[in-house]
Protein backbone atom coordinates (compact mmCIF):
# COMPACT_ATOMS: atom_id res chain seq x y z
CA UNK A 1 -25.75 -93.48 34.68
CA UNK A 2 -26.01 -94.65 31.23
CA UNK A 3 -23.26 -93.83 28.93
CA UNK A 4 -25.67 -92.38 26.38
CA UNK A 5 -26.02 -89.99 29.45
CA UNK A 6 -22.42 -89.34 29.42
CA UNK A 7 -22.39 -88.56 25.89
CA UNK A 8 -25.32 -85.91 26.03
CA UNK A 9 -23.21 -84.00 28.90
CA UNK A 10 -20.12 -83.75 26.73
CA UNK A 11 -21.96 -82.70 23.90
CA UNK A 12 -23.78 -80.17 25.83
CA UNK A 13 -20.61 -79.00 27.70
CA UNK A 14 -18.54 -78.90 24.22
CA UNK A 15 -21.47 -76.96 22.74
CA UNK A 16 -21.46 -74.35 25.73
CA UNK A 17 -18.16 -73.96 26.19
CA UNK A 18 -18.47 -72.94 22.29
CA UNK A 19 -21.17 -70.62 22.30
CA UNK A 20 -19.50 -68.83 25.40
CA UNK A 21 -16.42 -68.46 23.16
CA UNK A 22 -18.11 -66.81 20.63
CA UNK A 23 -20.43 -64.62 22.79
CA UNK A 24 -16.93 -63.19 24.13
CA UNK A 25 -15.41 -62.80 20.62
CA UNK A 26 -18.26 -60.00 19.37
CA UNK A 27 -18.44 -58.44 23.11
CA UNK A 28 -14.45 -57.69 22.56
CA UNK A 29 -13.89 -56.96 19.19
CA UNK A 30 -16.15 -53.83 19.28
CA UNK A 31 -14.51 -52.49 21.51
CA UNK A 32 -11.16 -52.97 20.54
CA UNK A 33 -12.16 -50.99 17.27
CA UNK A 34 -13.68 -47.81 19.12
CA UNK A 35 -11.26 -47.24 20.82
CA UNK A 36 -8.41 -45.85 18.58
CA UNK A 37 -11.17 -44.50 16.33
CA UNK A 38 -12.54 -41.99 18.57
CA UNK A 39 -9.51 -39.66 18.90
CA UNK A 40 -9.04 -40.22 15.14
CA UNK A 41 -12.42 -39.03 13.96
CA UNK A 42 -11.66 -36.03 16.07
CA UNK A 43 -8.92 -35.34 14.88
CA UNK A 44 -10.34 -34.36 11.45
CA UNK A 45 -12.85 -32.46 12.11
CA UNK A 46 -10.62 -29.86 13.96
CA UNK A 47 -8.27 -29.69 10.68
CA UNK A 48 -11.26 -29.07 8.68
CA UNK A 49 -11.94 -26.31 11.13
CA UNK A 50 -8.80 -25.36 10.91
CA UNK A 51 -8.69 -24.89 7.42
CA UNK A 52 -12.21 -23.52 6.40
CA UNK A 53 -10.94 -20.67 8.57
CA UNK A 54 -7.61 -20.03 7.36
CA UNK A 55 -9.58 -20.29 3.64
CA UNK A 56 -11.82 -17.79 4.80
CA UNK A 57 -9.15 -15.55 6.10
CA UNK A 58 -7.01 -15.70 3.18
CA UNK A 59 -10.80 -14.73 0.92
CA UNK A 60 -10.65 -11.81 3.06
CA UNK A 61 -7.70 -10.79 2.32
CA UNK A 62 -7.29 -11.19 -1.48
CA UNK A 63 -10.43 -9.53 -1.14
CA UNK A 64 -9.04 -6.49 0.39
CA UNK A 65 -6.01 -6.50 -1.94
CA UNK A 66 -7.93 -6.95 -5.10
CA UNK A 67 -10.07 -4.15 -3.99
CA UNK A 68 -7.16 -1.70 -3.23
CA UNK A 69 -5.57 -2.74 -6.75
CA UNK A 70 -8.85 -1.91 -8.15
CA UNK A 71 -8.75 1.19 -6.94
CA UNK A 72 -5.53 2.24 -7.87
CA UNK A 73 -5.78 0.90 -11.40
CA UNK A 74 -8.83 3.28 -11.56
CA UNK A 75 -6.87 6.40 -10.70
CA UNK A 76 -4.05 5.22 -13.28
CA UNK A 77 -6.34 5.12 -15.86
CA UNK A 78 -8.02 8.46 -14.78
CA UNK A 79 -4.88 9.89 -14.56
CA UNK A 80 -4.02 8.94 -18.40
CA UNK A 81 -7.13 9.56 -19.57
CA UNK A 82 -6.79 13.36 -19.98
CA UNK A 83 -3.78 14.00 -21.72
CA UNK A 84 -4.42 10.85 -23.90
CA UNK A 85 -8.00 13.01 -24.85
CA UNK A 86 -6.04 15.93 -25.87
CA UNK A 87 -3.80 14.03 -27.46
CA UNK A 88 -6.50 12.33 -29.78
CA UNK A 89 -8.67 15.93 -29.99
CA UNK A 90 -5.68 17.19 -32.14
CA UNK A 91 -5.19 14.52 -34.11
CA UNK A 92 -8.64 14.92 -35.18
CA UNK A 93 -7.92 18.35 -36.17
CA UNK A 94 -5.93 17.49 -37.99
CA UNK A 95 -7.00 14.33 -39.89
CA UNK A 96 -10.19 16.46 -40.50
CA UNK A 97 -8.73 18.70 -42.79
CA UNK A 98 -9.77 22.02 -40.41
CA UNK A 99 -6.32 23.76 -40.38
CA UNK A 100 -6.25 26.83 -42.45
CA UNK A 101 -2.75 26.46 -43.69
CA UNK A 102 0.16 24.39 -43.05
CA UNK A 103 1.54 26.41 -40.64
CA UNK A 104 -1.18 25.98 -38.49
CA UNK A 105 -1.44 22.19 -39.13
CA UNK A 106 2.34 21.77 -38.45
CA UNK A 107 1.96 23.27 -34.71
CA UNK A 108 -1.32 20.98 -33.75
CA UNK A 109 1.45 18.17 -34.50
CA UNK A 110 4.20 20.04 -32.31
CA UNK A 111 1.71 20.35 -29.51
CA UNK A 112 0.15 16.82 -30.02
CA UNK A 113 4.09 15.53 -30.02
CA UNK A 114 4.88 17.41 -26.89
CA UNK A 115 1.51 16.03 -25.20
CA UNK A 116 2.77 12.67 -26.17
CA UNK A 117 6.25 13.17 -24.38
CA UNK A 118 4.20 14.41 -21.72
CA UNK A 119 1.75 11.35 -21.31
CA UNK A 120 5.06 8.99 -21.17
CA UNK A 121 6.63 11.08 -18.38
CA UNK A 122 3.27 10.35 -16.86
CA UNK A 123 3.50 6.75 -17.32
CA UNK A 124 7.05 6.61 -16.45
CA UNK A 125 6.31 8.47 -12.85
CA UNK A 126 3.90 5.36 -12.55
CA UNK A 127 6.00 2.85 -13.23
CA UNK A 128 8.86 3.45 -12.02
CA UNK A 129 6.46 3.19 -8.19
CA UNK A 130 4.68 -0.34 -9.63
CA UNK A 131 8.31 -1.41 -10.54
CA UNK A 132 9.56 -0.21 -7.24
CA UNK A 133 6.54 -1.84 -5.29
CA UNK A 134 7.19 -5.59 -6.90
CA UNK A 135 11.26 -5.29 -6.55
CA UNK A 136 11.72 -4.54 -10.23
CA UNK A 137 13.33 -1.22 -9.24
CA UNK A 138 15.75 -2.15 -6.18
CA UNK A 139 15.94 -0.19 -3.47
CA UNK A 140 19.23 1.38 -1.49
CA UNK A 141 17.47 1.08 2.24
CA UNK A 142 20.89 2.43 4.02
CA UNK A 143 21.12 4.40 7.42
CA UNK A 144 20.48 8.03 6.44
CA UNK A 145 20.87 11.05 8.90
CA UNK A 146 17.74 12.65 8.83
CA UNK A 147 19.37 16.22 9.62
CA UNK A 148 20.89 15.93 6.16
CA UNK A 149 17.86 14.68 4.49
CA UNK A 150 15.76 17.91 5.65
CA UNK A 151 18.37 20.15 4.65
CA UNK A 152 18.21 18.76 0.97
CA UNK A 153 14.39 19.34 0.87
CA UNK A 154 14.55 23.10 2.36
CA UNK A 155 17.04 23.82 -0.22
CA UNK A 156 15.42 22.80 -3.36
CA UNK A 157 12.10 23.84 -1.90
CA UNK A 158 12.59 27.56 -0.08
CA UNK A 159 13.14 29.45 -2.70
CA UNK A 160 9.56 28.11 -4.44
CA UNK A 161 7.96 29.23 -1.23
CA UNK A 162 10.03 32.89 -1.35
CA UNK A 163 8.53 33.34 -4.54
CA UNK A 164 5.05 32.32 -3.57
CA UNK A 165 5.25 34.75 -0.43
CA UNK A 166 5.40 31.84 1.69
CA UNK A 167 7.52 31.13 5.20
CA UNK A 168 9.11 27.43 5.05
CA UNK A 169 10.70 26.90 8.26
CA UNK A 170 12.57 23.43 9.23
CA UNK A 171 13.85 22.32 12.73
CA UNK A 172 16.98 20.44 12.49
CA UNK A 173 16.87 17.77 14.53
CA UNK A 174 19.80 16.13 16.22
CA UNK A 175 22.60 14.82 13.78
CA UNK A 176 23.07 11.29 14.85
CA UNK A 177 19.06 10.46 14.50
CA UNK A 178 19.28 7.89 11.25
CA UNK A 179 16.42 6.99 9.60
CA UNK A 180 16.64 3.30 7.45
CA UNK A 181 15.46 4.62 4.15
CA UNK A 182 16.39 4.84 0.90
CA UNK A 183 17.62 8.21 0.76
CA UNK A 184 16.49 8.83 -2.93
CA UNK A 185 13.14 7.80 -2.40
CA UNK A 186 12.59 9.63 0.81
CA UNK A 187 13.74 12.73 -0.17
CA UNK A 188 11.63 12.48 -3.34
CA UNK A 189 8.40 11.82 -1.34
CA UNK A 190 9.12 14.71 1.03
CA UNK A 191 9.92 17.32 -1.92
CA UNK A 192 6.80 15.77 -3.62
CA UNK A 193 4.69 16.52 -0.38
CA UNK A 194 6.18 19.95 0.05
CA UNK A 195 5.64 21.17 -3.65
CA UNK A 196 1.89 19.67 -3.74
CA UNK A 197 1.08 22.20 -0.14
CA UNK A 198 3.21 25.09 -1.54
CA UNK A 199 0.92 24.77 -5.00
CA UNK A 200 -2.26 24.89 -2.98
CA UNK A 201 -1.17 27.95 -0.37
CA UNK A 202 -2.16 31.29 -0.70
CA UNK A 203 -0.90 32.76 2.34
CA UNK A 204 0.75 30.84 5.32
CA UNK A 205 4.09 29.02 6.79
CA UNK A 206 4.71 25.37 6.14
CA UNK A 207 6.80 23.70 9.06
CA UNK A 208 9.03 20.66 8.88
CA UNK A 209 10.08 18.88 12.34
CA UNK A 210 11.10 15.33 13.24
CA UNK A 211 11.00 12.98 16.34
CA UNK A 212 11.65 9.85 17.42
CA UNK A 213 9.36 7.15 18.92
CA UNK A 214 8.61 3.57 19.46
CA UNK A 215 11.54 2.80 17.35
CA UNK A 216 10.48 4.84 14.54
CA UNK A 217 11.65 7.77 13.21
CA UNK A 218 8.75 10.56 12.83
CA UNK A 219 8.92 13.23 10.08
CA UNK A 220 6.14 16.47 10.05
CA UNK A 221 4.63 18.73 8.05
CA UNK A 222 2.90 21.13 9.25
CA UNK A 223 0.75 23.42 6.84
CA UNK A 224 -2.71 25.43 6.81
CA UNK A 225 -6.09 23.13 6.68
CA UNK A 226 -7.04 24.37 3.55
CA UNK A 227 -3.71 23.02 1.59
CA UNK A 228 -4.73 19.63 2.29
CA UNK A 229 -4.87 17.14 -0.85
CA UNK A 230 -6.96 14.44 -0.38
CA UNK A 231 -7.62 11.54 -2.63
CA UNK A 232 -10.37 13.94 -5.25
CA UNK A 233 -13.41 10.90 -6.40
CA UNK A 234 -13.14 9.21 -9.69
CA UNK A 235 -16.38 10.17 -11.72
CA UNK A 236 -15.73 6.95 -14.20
CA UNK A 237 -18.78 8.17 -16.14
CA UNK A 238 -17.44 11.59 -16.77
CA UNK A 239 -17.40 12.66 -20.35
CA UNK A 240 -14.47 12.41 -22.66
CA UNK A 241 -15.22 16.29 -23.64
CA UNK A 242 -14.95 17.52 -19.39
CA UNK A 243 -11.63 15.69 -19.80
CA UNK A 244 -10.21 17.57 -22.78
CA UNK A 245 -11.44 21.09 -20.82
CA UNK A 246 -9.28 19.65 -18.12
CA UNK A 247 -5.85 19.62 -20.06
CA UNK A 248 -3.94 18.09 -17.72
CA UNK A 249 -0.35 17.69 -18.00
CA UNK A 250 0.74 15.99 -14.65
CA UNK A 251 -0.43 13.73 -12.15
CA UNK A 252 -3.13 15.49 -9.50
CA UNK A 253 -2.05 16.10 -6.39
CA UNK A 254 -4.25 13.39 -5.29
CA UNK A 255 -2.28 10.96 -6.84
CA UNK A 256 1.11 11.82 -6.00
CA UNK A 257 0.00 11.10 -2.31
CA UNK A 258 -1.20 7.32 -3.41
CA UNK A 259 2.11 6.61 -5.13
CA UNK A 260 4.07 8.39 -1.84
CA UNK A 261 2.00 6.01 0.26
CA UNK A 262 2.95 3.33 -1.99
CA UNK A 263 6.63 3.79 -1.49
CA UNK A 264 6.51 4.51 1.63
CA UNK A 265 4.80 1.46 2.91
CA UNK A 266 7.39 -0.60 0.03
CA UNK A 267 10.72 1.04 2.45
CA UNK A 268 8.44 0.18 5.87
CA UNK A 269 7.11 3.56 6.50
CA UNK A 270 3.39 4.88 6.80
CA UNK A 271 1.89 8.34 5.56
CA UNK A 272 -0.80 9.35 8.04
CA UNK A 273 -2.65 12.91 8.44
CA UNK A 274 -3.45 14.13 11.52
CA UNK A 275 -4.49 17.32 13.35
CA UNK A 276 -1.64 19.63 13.96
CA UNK A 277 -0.59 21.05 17.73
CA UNK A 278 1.08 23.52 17.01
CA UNK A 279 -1.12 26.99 16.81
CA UNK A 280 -0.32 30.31 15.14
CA UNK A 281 -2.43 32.48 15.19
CA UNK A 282 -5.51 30.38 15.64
CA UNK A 283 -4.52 28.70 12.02
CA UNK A 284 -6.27 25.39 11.90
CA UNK A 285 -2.74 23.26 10.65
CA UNK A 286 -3.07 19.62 9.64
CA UNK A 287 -0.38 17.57 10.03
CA UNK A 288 1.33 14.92 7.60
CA UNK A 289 3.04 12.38 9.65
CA UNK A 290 6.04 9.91 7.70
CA UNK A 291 7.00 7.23 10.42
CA UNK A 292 10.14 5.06 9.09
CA UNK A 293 12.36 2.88 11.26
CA UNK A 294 14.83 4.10 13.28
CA UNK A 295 18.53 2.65 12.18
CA UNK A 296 20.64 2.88 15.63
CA UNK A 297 24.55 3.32 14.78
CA UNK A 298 27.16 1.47 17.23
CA UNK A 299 29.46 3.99 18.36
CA UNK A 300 33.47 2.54 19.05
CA UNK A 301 34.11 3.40 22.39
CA UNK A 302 37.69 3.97 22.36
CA UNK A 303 39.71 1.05 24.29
């Protein structure tokens, strides 16, 4: 064989040998680069999942919040609106020159001053729950026997039902049930609750009972259908003059429940209405329902 021959197979060897090397090279490097990117690319796209749906969630429920704070801001300012009409109605009176003598001009500004102390009690009733609600106001949540809690209510609350011709029975229940409360608040909400049914009973028995369940401590009153207080509707486009006719001096009924819900739910508890089971008579009775948590006391067993 020539050598020229020789040379030609070298060449062609070197130049295979090459061309295999590189074939090998692009077949391997692919892969080695899919490989840890396919777990990574995944990985993503469930956190993106993940949080489009804890972003919708949370629209949901500033949503919900921004609706309820909507509502009660409307209420408020319903509330206010009233006595703040009055208010102004005399002051026009007044500024119009219709008063036929002083006399009469100097008591429009006694009652438009006494309307005025009136609309800050208002305001003050209001804030003092808002204040409460954001931890302004700081609660006292202590163990509270509930037998002693009751007692206080019947007696700052019978004798309004004696004079009413109305029966206001409580059961005591047993002595070591505590309820984890602040005792102030509680006993405000529950003399609030009782005076709004008394004020809307003509005839009837109101009924206060407690229980204990699921680890919450149940309080109930019991009262005719027709003393119910709901939450009235807001007519926002009401006229300033219905308003004045209105001369309202306190908060509704209707309100007093929203801020007692509000505390309430600020200690732990829950206001809820329900039907009654107890019959008299063949009374329809609806029943308000305050769960708060039970507060267990360790006994000392003696050693």
């Amino acid at each position: 064989m020539n050598w020229s021959n020789w040379l030609y197979l070298g060449v062609g060897l070197i130049i295979g040998l090459g061309c295999g090397w590189l074939l090998t090279k692009r077949s391997v490097k692919p892969i080695s680069r899919e490989l840890p990117i396919t777990p990574k690319d995944q990985q993503p796209e469930l956190s993106v999942q993940a949080t489009i749906k804890n972003t919708q969630l949370a629209y949901e429920m500033a949503k919900e919040m921004s609706q309820f704070k909507g509502g009660f801001l409307a209420r408020t300012t319903h509330e206010l609106r009233s006595p703040l009409n009055g208010l102004i109605g005399l002051h026009q009176l007044i500024l119009s020159d219709l008063c036929e003598d002083a006399a009469e001009e100097r008591e429009f500004i006694a009652q438009a001053h006494e309307r005025a102390l009136k609309l800050l009690h208002l305001m003050d009733e209001i804030l003092n729950v808002v204040r409460t609600e954001h931890g302004t106001n700081k609660l006292d949540i202590q163990p509270r026997p509930v037998a002693e809690i009751l007692q206080e209510v019947y007696n700052l609350t019978y004798m309004l039902a004696v004079d009413r011709n109305l029966k206001l029975q409580i059961l005591p229940p047993d002595p070591e049930i505590c309820v984890l409360a602040d005792q102030r608040w509680l006993r405000q909400i529950l003399l609030n609750l009782v005076d709004n049914a008394i004020s809307q009973m003509a005839e009837g028995s109101i009924c206060i009972s407690s229980g204990v369940k699921s680890g919450f401590v149940q309080i109930w009153l019991d009262f005719p259908h027709h003393a119910l207080v709901s939450y009235e509707s807001i007519d926002l486009l009401k006229s300033e003059a219905d308003d004045v006719k209105l001369e309202k001096t306190a908060l509704s009924p209707g309100m007093k429940l929203l801020l007692n819900q509000k505390l309430l739910a600020t200690m732990g508890g829950q206001l809820e209405i329900l039907a009654s089971p107890i019959a008299e008579n063949a009374e329809q009775l609806t029943r308000l329902q305050i769960s708060m948590p039970l507060e267990i006391l360790e006994v000392e067993l003696p050693q």
